[in-house]
Protein backbone atom coordinates (compact mmCIF):
# COMPACT_ATOMS: atom_id res chain seq x y z
CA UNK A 1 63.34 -8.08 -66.62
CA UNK A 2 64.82 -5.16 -68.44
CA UNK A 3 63.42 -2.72 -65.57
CA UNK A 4 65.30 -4.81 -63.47
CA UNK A 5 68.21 -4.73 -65.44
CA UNK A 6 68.06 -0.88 -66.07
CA UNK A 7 67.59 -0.34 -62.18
CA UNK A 8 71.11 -2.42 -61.67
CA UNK A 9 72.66 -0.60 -64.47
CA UNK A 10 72.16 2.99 -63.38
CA UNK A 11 72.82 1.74 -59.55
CA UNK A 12 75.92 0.47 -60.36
CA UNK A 13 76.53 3.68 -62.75
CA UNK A 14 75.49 5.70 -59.52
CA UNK A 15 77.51 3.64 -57.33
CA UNK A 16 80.88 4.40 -59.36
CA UNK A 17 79.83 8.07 -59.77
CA UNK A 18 80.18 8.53 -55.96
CA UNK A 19 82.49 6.22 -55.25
CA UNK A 20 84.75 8.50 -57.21
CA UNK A 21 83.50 11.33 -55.33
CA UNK A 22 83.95 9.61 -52.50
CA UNK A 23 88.14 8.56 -52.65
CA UNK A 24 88.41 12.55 -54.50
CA UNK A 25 87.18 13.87 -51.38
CA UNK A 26 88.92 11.44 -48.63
CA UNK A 27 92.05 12.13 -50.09
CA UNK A 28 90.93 16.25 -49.94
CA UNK A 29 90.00 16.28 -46.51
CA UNK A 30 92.80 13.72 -44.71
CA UNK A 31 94.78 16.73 -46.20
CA UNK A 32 93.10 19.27 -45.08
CA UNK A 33 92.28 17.99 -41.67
CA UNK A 34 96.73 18.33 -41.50
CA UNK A 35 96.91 21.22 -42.38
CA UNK A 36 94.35 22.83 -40.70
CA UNK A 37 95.72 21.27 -37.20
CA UNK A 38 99.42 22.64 -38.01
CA UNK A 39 97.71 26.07 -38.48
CA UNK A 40 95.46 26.09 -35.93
CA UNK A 41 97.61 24.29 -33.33
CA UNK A 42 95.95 21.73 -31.06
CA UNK A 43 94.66 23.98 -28.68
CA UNK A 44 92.57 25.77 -31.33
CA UNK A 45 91.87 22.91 -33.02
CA UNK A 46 90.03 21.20 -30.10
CA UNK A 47 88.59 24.53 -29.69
CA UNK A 48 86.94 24.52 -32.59
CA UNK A 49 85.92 21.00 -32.70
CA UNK A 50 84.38 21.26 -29.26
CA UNK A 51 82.39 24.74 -30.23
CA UNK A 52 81.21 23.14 -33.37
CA UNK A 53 79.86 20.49 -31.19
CA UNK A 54 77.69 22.45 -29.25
CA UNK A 55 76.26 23.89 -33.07
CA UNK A 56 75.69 20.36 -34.36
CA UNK A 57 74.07 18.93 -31.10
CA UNK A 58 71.02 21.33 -32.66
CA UNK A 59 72.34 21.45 -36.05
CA UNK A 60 71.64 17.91 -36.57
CA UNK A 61 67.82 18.23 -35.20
CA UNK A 62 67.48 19.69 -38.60
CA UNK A 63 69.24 18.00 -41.35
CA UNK A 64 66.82 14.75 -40.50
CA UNK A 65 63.81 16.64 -42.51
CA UNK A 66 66.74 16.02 -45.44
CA UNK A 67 65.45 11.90 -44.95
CA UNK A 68 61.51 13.03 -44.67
CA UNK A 69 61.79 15.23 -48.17
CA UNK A 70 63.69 12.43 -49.53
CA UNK A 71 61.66 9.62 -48.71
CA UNK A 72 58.63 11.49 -49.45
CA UNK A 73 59.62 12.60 -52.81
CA UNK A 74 61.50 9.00 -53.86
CA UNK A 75 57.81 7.59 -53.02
CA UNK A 76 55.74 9.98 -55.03
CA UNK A 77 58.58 8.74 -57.95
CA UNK A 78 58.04 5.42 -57.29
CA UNK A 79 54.03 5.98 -57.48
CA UNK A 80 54.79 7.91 -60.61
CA UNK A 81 52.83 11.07 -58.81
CA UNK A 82 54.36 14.00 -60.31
CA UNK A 83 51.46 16.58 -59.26
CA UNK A 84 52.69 16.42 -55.50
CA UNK A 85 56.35 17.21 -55.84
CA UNK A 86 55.88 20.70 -55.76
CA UNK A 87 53.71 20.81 -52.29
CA UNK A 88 56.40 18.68 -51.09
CA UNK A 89 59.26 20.64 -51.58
CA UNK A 90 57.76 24.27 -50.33
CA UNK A 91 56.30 22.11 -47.74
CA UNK A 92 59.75 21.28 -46.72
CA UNK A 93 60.91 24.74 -46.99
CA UNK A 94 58.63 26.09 -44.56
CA UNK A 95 59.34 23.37 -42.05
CA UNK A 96 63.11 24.43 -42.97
CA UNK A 97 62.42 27.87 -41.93
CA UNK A 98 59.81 26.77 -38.77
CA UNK A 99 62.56 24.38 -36.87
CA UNK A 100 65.20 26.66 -37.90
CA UNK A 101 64.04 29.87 -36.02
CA UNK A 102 63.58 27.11 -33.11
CA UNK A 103 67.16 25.83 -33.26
CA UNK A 104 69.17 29.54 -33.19
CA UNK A 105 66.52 30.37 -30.51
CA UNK A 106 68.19 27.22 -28.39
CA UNK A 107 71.52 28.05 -29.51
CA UNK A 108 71.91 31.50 -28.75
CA UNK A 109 70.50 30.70 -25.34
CA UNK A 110 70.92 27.15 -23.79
CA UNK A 111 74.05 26.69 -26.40
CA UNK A 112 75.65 30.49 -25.05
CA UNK A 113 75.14 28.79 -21.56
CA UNK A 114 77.25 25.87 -22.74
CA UNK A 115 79.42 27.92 -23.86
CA UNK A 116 80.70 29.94 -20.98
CA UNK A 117 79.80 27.81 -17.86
CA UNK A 118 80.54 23.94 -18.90
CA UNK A 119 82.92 23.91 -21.56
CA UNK A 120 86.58 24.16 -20.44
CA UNK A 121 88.39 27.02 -22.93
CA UNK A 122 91.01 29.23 -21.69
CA UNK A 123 90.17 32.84 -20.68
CA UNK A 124 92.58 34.46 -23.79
CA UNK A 125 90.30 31.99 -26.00
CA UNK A 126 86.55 32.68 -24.47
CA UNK A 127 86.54 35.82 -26.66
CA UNK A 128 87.04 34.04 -29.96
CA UNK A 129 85.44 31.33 -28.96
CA UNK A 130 82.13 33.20 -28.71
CA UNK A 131 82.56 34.57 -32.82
CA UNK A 132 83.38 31.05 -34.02
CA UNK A 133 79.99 30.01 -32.05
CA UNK A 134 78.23 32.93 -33.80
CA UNK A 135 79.68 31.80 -36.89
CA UNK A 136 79.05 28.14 -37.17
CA UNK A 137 75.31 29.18 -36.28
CA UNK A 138 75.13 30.93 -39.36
CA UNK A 139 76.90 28.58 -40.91
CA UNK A 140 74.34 25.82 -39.76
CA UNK A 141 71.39 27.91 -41.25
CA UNK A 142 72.59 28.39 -44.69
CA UNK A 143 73.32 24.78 -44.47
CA UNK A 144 69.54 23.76 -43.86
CA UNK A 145 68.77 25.91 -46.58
CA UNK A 146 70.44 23.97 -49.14
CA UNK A 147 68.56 20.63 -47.60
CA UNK A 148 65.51 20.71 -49.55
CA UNK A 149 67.49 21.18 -52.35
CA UNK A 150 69.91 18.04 -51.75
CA UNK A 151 66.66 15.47 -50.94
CA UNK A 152 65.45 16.75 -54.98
CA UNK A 153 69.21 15.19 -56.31
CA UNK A 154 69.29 12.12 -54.41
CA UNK A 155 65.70 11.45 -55.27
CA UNK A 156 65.94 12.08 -59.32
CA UNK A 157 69.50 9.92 -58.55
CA UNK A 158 71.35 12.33 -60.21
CA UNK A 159 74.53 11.28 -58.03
CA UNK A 160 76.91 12.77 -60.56
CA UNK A 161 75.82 16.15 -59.87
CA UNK A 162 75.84 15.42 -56.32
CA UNK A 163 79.21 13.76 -56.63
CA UNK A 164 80.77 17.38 -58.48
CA UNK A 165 79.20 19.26 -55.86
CA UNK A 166 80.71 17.76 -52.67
CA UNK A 167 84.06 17.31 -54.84
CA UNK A 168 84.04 21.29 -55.23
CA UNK A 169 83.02 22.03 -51.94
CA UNK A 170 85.73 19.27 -50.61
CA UNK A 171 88.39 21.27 -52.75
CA UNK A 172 87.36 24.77 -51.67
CA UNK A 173 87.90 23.99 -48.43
CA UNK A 174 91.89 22.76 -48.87
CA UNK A 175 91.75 25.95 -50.49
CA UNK A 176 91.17 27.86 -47.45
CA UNK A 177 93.21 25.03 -45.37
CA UNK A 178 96.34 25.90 -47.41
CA UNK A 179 95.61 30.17 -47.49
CA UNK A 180 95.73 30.52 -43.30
CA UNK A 181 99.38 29.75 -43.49
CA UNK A 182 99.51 33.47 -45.58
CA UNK A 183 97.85 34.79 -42.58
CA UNK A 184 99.40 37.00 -40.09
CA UNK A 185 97.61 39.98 -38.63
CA UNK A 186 94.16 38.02 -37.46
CA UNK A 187 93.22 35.54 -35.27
CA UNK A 188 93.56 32.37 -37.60
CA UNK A 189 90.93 30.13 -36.17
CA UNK A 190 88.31 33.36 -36.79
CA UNK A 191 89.35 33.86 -39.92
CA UNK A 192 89.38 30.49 -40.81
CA UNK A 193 85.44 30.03 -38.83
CA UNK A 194 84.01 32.39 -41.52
CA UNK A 195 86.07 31.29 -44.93
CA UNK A 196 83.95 28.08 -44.05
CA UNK A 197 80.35 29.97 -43.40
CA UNK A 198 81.59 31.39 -47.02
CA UNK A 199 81.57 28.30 -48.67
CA UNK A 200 78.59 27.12 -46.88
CA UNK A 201 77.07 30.03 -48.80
CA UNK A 202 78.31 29.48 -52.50
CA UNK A 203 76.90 25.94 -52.32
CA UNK A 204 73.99 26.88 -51.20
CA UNK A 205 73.51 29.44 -54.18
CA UNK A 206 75.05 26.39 -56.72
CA UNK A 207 72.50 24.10 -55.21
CA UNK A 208 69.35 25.96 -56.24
CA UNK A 209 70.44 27.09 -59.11
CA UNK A 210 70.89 23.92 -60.37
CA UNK A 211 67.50 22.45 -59.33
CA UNK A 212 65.50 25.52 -60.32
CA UNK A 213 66.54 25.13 -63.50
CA UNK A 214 66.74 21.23 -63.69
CA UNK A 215 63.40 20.48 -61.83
CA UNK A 216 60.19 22.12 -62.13
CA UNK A 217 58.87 20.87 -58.74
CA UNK A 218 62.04 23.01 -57.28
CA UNK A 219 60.38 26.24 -57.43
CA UNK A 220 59.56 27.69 -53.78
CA UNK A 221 55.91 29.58 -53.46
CA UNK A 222 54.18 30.45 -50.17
CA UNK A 223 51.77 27.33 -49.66
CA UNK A 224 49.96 25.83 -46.66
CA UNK A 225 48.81 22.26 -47.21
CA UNK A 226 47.48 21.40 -43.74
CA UNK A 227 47.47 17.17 -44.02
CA UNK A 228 50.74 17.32 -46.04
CA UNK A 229 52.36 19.79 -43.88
CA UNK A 230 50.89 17.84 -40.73
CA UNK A 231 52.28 14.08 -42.52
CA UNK A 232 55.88 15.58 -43.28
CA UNK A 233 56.19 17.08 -39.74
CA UNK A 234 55.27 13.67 -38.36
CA UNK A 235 58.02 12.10 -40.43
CA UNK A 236 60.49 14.37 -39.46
CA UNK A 237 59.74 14.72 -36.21
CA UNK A 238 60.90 10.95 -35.25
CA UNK A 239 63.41 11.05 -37.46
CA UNK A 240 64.39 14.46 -35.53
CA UNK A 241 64.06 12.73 -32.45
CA UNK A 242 66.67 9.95 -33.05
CA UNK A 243 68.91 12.58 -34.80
CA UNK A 244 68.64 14.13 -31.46
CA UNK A 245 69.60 10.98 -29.62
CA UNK A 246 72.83 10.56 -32.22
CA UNK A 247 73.87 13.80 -31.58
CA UNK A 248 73.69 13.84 -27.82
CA UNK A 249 75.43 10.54 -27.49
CA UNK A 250 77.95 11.71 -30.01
CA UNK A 251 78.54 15.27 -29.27
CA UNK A 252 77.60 14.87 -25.71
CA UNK A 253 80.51 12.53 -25.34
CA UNK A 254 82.59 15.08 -26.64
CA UNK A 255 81.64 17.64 -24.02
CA UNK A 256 82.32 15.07 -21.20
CA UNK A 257 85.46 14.20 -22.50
CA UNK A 258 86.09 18.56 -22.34
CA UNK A 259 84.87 18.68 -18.95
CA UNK A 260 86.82 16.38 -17.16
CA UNK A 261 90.25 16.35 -19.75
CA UNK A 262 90.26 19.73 -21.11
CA UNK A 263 90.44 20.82 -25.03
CA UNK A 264 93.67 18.58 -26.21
CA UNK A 265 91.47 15.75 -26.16
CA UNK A 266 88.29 17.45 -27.81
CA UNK A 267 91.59 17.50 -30.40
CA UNK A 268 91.95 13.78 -30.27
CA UNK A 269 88.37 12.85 -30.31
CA UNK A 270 88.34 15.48 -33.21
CA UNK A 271 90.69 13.91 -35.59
CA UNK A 272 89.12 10.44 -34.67
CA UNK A 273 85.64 11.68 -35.79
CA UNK A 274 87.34 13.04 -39.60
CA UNK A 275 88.33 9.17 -39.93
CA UNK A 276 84.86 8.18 -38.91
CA UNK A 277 83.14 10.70 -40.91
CA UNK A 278 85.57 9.35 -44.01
CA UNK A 279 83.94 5.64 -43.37
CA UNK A 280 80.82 6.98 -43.00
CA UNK A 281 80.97 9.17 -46.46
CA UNK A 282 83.00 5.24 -48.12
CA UNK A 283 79.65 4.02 -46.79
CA UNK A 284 77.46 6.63 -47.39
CA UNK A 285 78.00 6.53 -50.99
CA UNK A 286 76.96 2.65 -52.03
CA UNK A 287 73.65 3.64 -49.76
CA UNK A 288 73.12 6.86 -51.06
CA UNK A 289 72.70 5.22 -54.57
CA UNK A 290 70.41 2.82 -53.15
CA UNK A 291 67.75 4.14 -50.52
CA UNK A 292 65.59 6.20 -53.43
CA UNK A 293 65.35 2.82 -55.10
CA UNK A 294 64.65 1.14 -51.53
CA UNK A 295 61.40 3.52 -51.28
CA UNK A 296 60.39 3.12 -54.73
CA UNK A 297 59.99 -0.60 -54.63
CA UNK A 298 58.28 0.37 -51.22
CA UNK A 299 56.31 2.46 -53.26
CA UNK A 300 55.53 0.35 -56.24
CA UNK A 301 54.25 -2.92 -53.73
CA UNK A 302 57.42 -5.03 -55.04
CA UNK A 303 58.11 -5.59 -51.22
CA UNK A 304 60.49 -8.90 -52.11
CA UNK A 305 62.66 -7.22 -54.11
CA UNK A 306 63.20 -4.08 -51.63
CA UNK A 307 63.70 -6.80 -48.55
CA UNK A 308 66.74 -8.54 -51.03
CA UNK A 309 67.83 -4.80 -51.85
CA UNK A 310 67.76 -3.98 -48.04
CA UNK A 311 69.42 -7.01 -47.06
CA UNK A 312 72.45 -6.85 -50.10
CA UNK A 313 72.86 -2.83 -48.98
CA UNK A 314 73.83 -4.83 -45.42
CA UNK A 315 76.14 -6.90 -46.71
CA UNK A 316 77.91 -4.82 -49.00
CA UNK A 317 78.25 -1.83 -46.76
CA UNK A 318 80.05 -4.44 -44.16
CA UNK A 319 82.48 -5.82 -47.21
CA UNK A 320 83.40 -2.23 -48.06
CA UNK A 321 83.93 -0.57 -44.83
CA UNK A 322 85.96 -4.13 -43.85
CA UNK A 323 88.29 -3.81 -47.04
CA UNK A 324 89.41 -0.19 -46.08
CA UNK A 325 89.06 -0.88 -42.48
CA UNK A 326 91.35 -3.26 -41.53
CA UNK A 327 94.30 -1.88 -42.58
CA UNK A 328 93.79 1.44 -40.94
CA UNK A 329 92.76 -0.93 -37.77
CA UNK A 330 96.09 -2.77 -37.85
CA UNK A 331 98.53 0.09 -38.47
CA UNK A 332 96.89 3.16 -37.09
CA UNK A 333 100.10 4.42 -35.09
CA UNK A 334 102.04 4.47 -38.91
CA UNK A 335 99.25 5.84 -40.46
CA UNK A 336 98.08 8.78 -38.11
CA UNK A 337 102.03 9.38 -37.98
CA UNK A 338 102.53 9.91 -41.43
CA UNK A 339 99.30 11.68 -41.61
CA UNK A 340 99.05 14.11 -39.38
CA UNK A 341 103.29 14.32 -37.90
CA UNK A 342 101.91 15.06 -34.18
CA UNK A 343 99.51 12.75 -33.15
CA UNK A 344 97.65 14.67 -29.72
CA UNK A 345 97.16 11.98 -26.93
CA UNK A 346 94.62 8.85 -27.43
CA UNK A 347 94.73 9.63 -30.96
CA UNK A 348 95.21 6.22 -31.59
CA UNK A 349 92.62 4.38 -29.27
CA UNK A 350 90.05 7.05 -30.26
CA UNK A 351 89.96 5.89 -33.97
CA UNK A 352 90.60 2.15 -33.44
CA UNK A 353 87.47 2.04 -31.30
CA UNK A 354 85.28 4.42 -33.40
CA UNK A 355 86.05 2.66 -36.57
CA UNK A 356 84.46 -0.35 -34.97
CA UNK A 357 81.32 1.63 -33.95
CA UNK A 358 80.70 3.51 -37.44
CA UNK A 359 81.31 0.10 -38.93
CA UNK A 360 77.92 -1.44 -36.95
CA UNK A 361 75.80 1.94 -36.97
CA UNK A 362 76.55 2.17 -40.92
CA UNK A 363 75.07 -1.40 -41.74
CA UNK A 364 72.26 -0.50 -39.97
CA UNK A 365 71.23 2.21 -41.94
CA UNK A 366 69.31 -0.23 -44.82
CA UNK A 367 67.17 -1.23 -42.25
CA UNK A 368 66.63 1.97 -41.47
CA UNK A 369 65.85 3.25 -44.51
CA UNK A 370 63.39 0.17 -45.45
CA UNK A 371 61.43 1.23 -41.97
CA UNK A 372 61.40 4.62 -43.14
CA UNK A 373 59.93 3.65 -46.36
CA UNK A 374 56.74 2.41 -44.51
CA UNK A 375 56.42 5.99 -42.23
CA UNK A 376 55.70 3.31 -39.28
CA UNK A 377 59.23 4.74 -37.70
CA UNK A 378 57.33 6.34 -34.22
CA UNK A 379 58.14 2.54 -32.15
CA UNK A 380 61.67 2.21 -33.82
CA UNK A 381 62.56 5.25 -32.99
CA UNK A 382 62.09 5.94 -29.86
CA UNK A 383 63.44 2.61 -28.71
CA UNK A 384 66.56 2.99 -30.70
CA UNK A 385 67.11 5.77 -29.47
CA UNK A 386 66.16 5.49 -25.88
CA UNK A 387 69.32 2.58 -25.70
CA UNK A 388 71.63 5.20 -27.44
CA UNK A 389 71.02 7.86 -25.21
CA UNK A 390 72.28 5.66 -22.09
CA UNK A 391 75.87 6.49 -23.14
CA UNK A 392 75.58 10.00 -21.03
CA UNK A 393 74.45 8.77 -17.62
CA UNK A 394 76.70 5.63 -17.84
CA UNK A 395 79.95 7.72 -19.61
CA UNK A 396 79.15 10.38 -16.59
CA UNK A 397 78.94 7.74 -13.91
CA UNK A 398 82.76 6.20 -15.22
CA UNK A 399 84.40 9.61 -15.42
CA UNK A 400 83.32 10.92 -12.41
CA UNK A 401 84.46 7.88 -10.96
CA UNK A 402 87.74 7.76 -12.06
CA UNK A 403 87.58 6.48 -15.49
CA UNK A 404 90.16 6.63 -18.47
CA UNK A 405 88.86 9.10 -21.56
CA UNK A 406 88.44 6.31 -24.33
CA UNK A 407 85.88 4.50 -21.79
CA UNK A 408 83.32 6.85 -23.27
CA UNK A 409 84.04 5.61 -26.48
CA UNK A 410 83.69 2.09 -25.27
CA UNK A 411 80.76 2.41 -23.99
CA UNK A 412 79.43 3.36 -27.04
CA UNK A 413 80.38 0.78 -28.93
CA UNK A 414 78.65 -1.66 -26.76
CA UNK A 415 75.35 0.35 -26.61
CA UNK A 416 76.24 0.11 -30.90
CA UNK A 417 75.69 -3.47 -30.09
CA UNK A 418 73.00 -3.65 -28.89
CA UNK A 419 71.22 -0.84 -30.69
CA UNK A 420 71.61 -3.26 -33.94
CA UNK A 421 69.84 -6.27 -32.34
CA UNK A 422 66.76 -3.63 -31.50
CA UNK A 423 67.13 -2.79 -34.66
CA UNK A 424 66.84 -5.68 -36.38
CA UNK A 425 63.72 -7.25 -33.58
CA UNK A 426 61.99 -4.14 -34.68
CA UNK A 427 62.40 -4.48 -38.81
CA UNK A 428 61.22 -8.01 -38.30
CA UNK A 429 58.02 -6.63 -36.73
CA UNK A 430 57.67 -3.95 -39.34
CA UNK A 431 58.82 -5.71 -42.97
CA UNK A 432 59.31 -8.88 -41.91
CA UNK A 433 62.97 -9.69 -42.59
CA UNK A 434 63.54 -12.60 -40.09
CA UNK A 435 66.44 -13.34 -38.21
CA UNK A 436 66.82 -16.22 -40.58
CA UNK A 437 66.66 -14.08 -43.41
CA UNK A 438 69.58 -11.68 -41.85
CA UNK A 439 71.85 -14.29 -40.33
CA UNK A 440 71.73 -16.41 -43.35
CA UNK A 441 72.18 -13.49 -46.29
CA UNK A 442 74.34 -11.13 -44.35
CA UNK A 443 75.48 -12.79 -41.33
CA UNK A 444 77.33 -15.95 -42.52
CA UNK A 445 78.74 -14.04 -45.57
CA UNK A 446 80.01 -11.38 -43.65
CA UNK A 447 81.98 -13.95 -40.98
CA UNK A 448 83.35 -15.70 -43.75
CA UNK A 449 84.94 -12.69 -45.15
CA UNK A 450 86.04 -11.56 -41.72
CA UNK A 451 88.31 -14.81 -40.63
CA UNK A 452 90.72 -14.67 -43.55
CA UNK A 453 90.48 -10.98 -43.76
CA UNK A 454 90.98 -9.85 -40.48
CA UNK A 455 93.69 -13.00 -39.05
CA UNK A 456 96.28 -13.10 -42.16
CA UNK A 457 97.17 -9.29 -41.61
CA UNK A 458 97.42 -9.71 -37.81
CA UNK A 459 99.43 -12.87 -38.44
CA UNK A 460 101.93 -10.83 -40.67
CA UNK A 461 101.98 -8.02 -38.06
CA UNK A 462 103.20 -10.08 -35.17
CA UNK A 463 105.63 -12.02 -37.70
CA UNK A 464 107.29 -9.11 -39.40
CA UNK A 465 109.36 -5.89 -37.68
CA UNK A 466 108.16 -2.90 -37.56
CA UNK A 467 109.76 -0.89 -40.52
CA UNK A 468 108.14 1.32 -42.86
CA UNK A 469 108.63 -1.06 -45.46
CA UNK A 470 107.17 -4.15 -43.88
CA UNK A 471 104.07 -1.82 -43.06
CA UNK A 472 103.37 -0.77 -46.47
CA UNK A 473 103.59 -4.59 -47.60
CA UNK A 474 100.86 -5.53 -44.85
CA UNK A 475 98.58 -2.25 -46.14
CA UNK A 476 98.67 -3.50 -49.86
CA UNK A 477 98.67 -7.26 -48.94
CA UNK A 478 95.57 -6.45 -46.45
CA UNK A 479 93.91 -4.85 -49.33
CA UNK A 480 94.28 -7.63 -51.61
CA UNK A 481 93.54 -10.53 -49.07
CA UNK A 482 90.17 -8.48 -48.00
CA UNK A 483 89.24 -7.95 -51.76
CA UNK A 484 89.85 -11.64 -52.94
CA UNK A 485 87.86 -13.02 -49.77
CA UNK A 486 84.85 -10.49 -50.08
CA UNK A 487 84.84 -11.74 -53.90
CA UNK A 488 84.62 -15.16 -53.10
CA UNK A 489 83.40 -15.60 -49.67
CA UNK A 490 81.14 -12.57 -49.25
CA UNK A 491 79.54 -12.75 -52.73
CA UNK A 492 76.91 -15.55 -54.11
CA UNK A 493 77.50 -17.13 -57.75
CA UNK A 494 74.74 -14.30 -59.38
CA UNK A 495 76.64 -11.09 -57.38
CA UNK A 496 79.74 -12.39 -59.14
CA UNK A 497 79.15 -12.66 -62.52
CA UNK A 498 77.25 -9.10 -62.11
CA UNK A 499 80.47 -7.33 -60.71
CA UNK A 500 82.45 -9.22 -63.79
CA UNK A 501 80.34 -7.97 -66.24
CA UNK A 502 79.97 -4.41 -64.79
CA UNK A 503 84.18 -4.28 -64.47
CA UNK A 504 84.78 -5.70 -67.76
CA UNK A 505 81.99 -2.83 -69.50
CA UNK A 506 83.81 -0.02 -67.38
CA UNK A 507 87.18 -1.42 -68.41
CA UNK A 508 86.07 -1.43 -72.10
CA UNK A 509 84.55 2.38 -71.72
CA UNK A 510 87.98 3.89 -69.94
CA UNK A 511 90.37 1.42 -72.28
């Protein structure tokens, strides 16, 4: 009872800690994402968002062996193994360093290719365009670097280091957002491509220094451990696999959308995907506090209590993304306006839609995680992905014929769909959370929240005129309606008197 108690205490403690990193750097990078698209222009900007692209379509084949050295380290936690923490980490080093000489080896060939023959950049730009490719390959690398070193955190759950880190990374980069205004004599979008690869570096350096001083497994020595090395590679390797099918059916969207509409709606696309990624981080922190304890319950053979973990981290990812959904949802032209002043073309369509699809790929990450825990992810995966990856051929087939741009993004939302049933057939199979089991601790809950939640604002939209005034009253009055109904419609009798306790002791501490 009192490890039970202790493991909801420093979850919740977790929880706030990146919460609060979380709304610090929202509010950072909203900012930043305006002024670095009146400095750039929208030209640039799409530029840059679409040459990125090619860099994370292999980028991202690497940052899954972030999941393996987590999950592998959160288990040997949960086991209370200490001696293999060390062969774990170097082992995750050198498979760092392995898939990394693979990925600038595809890059500076099949992504050069990209480069100059597919992607639609004007002539005057193809120069440029080439360093800021250069750059954000360098930039990827010291990024995977600083990997191993991010799983170590997470693991340990020491979120409020994490939560410091991305806040001073978040702020360094409005730093450089704000100085290309004061720049004059260089091309702004190059100078502005290697400020970034510099920060990319400092937090790299802050990263290890921190764990080699914090955690003794965090000390890198040449080692070889053939079954360990061999087990970890495995891992990865599926999880690198579906990474790959996320980033083709993200960032190959994005390419398809360049080829057939040109760079201003790479912009578009671009400023949708910094609202998603915004969700996705809301999200990402309430999960990120839970998925080392997911594995360590894994670990530890209390498989009920990580199946009512799993299924809570379902629900209460859906209440949160809903509560600062919807009012983005319902007032996205007044919001993007006041945001950003220019709003490029589809803007608007772009992030209604996407919200939606980040919404049902981010409650599907418990389940996820809970397969992961097992290392029986080989089936999942490639199924998963197999459905995700039909957004190319069937976005292709609708452009060529004719199709409008945010049909892509349609499509992908439907293939969301049904990626989530797979999903959950699959954990059935694996940990044997039912359908029952999901419909009747996530499902219902979540509907129930949804009808008052998501009609009262729309009701008040078509009732009131469109002033600036009337707006704000549906944001906060959205807000309120979606917290009172998640309280109690989304939450059972036990959840409630554990978020009044935890509110009134964090009152009492700040008070």
């Amino acid at each position: 009872m009192q490890d039970n108690q202790s493991n909801n205490t420093r979850l919740a403690k977790n929880t706030l800690l990146l919460y609060g990193r979380m709304f610090i750097t929202m509010l950072i990078s909203l900012y930043t994402s305006r002024v670095v698209l009146k400095a750039l222009g929208v030209e640039d900007y799409g530029i840059y968002n679409v040459v990125g692209g090619v860099v994370s379509m292999f980028s991202m084949l690497s940052s899954s062996m972030i999941v393996s050295t987590q999950r592998f380290i959160s288990y040997e936690l949960g086991r209370s193994e200490e001696n293999k923490l060390n062969k774990i980490f170097c082992t995750s080093i050198n498979i760092h360093a392995l898939i990394s000489v693979i990925i600038v080896l595809l890059l500076e060939t099949i992504g050069l290719w990209f480069l100059y023959y597919k992607l639609v950049i004007p002539t005057e730009r193809i120069s440029c365009a080439f360093w800021v490719f250069q750059i954000s390959i360098l930039t990827t690398i010291i990024s995977f670097t600083s990997f191993p070193y991010n799983a170590i955190i997470i693991a340990h759950e020491r979120m409020s280091i994490f939560a410091l880190m991305s806040i001073l990374e978040t702020v360094l980069k409005l730093g450089i957002a704000i100085s290309l205004s004061y720049i004059n004599n260089y091309d702004i979008l190059l100078v502005y491509s290697i400020m970034i690869a510099s920060v990319q570096l400092l937090m790299r350096f802050l990263y290890s220094q921190y764990c080699n001083k914090n955690f003794k497994e965090a000390s890198y020595h040449l080692i070889f451990d053939k079954a360990l090395f061999k087990d970890m590679l495995g891992f990865a390797g599926w999880n690198m696999f579906a990474s790959s099918a996320t980033v083709l059916s993200n960032q190959g969207t994005n390419i398809l959308l360049n080829m057939f509409f040109g760079p201003v709606v790479n912009a578009a696309r671009g400023i949708a995907v910094q609202v998603q990624n915004t969700l996705t981080q809301f999200s990402s922190s309430f999960q990120t506090a839970l998925n080392p304890q997911i594995v360590k319950l894994y670990a530890a053979n209390e498989e009920d209590k990580m199946k009512t973990l799993v299924l809570k981290s379902c629900k209460f990812t859906y209440i949160l993304l809903l509560i600062i959904s919807i009012p983005i949802l319902i007032e996205t032209d007044f919001i993007l306006h006041i945001w950003l002043g220019e709003v490029p073309e589809y803007t608007i369509v772009f992030v209604r839609i996407m919200i939606v699809t980040i919404i049902i790929e981010m409650i599907a990450r418990p389940l996820t995680m809970a397969v992961e825990a097992t290392k029986k992810i080989r089936k999942y995966k490639i199924i998963t992905s197999c459905v995700m990856l039909m957004v190319l051929p069937t976005s292709y087939l609708l452009l060529k014929n004719g199709s409008d741009a945010y049909m892509v993004l349609l499509i992908q939302l439907i293939l969301s769909i049904i990626t989530y049933i797979v999903r959950l057939d699959q954990t059935k199979k694996l940990i044997n959370i039912s359908f029952r089991m999901f419909i009747n601790n996530v499902l219902i809950p979540c509907i129930k929240v949804s009808i008052p939640s998501i009609t009262i604002p729309i009701v008040l939209r078509l009732n009131l005129h469109c002033t600036t005034n009337t707006t704000i009253i549906i944001i906060i009055s959205t807000f309120i309606i979606s917290i009172i109904s998640s309280y109690y419609a989304g939450l059972s009798h036990n959840e409630r008197y554990f978020v009044l306790c935890k509110v009134k002791y964090y009152a009492q501490k700040l008070f």
